[in-house]
C-alpha atoms as a PDB file:
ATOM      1  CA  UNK A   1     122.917  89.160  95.268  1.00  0.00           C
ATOM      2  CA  UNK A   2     122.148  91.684  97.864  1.00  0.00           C
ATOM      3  CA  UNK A   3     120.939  95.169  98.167  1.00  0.00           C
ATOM      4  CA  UNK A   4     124.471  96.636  98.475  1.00  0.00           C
ATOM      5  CA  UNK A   5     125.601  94.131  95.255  1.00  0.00           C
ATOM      6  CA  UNK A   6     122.611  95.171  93.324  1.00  0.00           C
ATOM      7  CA  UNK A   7     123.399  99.071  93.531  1.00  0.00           C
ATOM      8  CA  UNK A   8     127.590  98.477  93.223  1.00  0.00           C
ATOM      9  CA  UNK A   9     126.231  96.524  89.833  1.00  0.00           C
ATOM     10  CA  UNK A  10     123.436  98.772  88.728  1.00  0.00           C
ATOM     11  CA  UNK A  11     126.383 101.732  88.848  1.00  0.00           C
ATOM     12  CA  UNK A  12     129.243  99.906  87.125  1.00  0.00           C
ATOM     13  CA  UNK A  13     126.392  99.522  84.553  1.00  0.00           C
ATOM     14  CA  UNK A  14     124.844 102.977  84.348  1.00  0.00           C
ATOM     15  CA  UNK A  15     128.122 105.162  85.586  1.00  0.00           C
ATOM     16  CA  UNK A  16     125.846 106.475  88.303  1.00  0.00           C
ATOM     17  CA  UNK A  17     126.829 107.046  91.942  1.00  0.00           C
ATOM     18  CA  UNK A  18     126.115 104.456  94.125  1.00  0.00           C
ATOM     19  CA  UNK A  19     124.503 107.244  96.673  1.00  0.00           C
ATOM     20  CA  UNK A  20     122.329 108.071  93.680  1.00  0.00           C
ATOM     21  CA  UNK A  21     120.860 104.630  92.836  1.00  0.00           C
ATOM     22  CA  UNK A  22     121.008 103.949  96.904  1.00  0.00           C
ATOM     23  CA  UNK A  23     118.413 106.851  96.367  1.00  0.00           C
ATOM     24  CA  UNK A  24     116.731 105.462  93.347  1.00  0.00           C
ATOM     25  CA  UNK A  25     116.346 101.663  94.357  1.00  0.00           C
ATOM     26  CA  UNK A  26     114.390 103.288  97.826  1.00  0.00           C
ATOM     27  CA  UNK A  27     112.239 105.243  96.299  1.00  0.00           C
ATOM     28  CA  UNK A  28     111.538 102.447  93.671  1.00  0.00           C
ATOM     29  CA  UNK A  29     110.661  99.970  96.544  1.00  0.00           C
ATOM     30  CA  UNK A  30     108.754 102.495  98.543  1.00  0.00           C
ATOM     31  CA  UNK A  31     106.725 103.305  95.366  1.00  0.00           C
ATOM     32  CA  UNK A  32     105.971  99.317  94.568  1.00  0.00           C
ATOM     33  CA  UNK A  33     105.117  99.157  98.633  1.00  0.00           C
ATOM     34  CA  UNK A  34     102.613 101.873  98.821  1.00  0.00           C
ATOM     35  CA  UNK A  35     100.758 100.415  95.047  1.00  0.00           C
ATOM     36  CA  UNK A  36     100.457  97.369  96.909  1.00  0.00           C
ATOM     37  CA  UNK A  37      98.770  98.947 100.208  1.00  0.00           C
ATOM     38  CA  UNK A  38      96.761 100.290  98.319  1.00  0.00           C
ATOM     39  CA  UNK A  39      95.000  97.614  96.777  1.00  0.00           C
ATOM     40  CA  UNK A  40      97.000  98.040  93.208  1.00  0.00           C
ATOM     41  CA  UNK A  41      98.986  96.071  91.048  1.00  0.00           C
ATOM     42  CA  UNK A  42     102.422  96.892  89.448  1.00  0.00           C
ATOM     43  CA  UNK A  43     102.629  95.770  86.177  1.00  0.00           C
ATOM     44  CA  UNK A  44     106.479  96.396  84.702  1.00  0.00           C
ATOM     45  CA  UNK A  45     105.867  95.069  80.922  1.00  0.00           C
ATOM     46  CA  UNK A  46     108.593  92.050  80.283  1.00  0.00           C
ATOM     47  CA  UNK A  47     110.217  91.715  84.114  1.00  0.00           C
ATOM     48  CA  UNK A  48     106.951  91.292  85.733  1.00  0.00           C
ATOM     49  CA  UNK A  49     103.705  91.892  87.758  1.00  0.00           C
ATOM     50  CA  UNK A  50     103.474  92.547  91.519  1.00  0.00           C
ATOM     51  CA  UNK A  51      99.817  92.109  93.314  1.00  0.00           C
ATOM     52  CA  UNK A  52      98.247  91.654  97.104  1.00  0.00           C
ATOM     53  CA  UNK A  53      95.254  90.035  96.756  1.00  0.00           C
ATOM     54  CA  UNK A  54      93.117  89.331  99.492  1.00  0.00           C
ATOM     55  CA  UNK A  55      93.510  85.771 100.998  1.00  0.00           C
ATOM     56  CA  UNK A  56      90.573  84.525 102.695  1.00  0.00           C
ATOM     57  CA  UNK A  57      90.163  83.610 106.627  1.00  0.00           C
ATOM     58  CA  UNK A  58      90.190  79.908 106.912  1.00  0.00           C
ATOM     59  CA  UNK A  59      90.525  77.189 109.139  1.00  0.00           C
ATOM     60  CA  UNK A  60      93.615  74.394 110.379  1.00  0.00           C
ATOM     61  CA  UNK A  61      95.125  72.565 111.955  1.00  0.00           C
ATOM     62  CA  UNK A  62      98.524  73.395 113.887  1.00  0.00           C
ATOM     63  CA  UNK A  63     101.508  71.036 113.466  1.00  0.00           C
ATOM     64  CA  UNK A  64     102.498  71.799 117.633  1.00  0.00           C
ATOM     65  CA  UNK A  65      99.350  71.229 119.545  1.00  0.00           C
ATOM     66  CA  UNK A  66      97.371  69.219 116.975  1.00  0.00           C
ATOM     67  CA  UNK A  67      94.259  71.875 117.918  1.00  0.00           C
ATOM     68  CA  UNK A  68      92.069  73.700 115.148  1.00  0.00           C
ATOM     69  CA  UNK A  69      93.275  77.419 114.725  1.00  0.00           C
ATOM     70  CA  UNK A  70      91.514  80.013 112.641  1.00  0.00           C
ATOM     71  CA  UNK A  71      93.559  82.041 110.171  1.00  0.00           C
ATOM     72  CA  UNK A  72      92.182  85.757 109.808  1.00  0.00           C
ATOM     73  CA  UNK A  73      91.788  86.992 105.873  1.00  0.00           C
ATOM     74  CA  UNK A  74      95.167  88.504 104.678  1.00  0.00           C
ATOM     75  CA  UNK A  75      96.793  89.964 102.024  1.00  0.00           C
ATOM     76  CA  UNK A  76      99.371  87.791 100.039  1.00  0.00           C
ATOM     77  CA  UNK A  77     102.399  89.183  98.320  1.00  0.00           C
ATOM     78  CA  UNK A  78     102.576  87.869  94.869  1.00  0.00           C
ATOM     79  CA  UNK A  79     104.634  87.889  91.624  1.00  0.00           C
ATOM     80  CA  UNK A  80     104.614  86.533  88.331  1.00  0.00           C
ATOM     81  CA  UNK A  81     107.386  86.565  86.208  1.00  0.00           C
ATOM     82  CA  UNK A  82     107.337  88.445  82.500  1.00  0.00           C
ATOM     83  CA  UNK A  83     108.105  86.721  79.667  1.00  0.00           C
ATOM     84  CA  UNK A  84     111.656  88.585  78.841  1.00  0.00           C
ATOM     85  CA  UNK A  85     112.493  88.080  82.206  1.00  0.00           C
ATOM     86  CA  UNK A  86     111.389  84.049  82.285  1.00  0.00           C
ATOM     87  CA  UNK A  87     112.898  83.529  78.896  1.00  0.00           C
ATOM     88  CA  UNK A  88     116.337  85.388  80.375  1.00  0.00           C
ATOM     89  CA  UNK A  89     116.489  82.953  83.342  1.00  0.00           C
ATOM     90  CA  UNK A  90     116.137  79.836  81.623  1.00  0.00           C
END
């Protein structure tokens, strides 16, 4: 499912406009997106939990050249599944 399949669902659902949850499902993304810059965590009780922790620099090997490269620290995009939502899919 896609962005435009999600928001034709979510409005056959709710009887909302799709403009209006267009508007919704941005702002919902942005708001996740800006948590995450800034060093939070989104916690959404029974769908899930959204964090960026820091990953730290290391060192390996590339798979082209065979020569050692250095990988700078990073933040990593993670989620973990809810229970109501893992219990749902399976």
């Amino acid at each position: 499912m896609n962005k435009g399949e999600l928001i034709e669902k979510m409005a056959q659902e709710c009887g909302l406009s799709k403009h209006a949850l267009h508007n919704v499902l941005e702002c919902f993304l942005e708001t996740i997106t800006a948590a995450l810059a800034d060093d939070g965590i989104v916690k959404l009780k029974g769908f899930g939990t959204f964090s960026a922790p820091v990953r730290a620099a290391r060192e390996t090997r590339s798979l082209h050249s065979g020569e050692m490269i250095r990988i700078p620290s990073h933040k990593a995009i993670k989620f973990k599944a809810g229970l109501r939502l893992t219990k749902a899919v399976q």
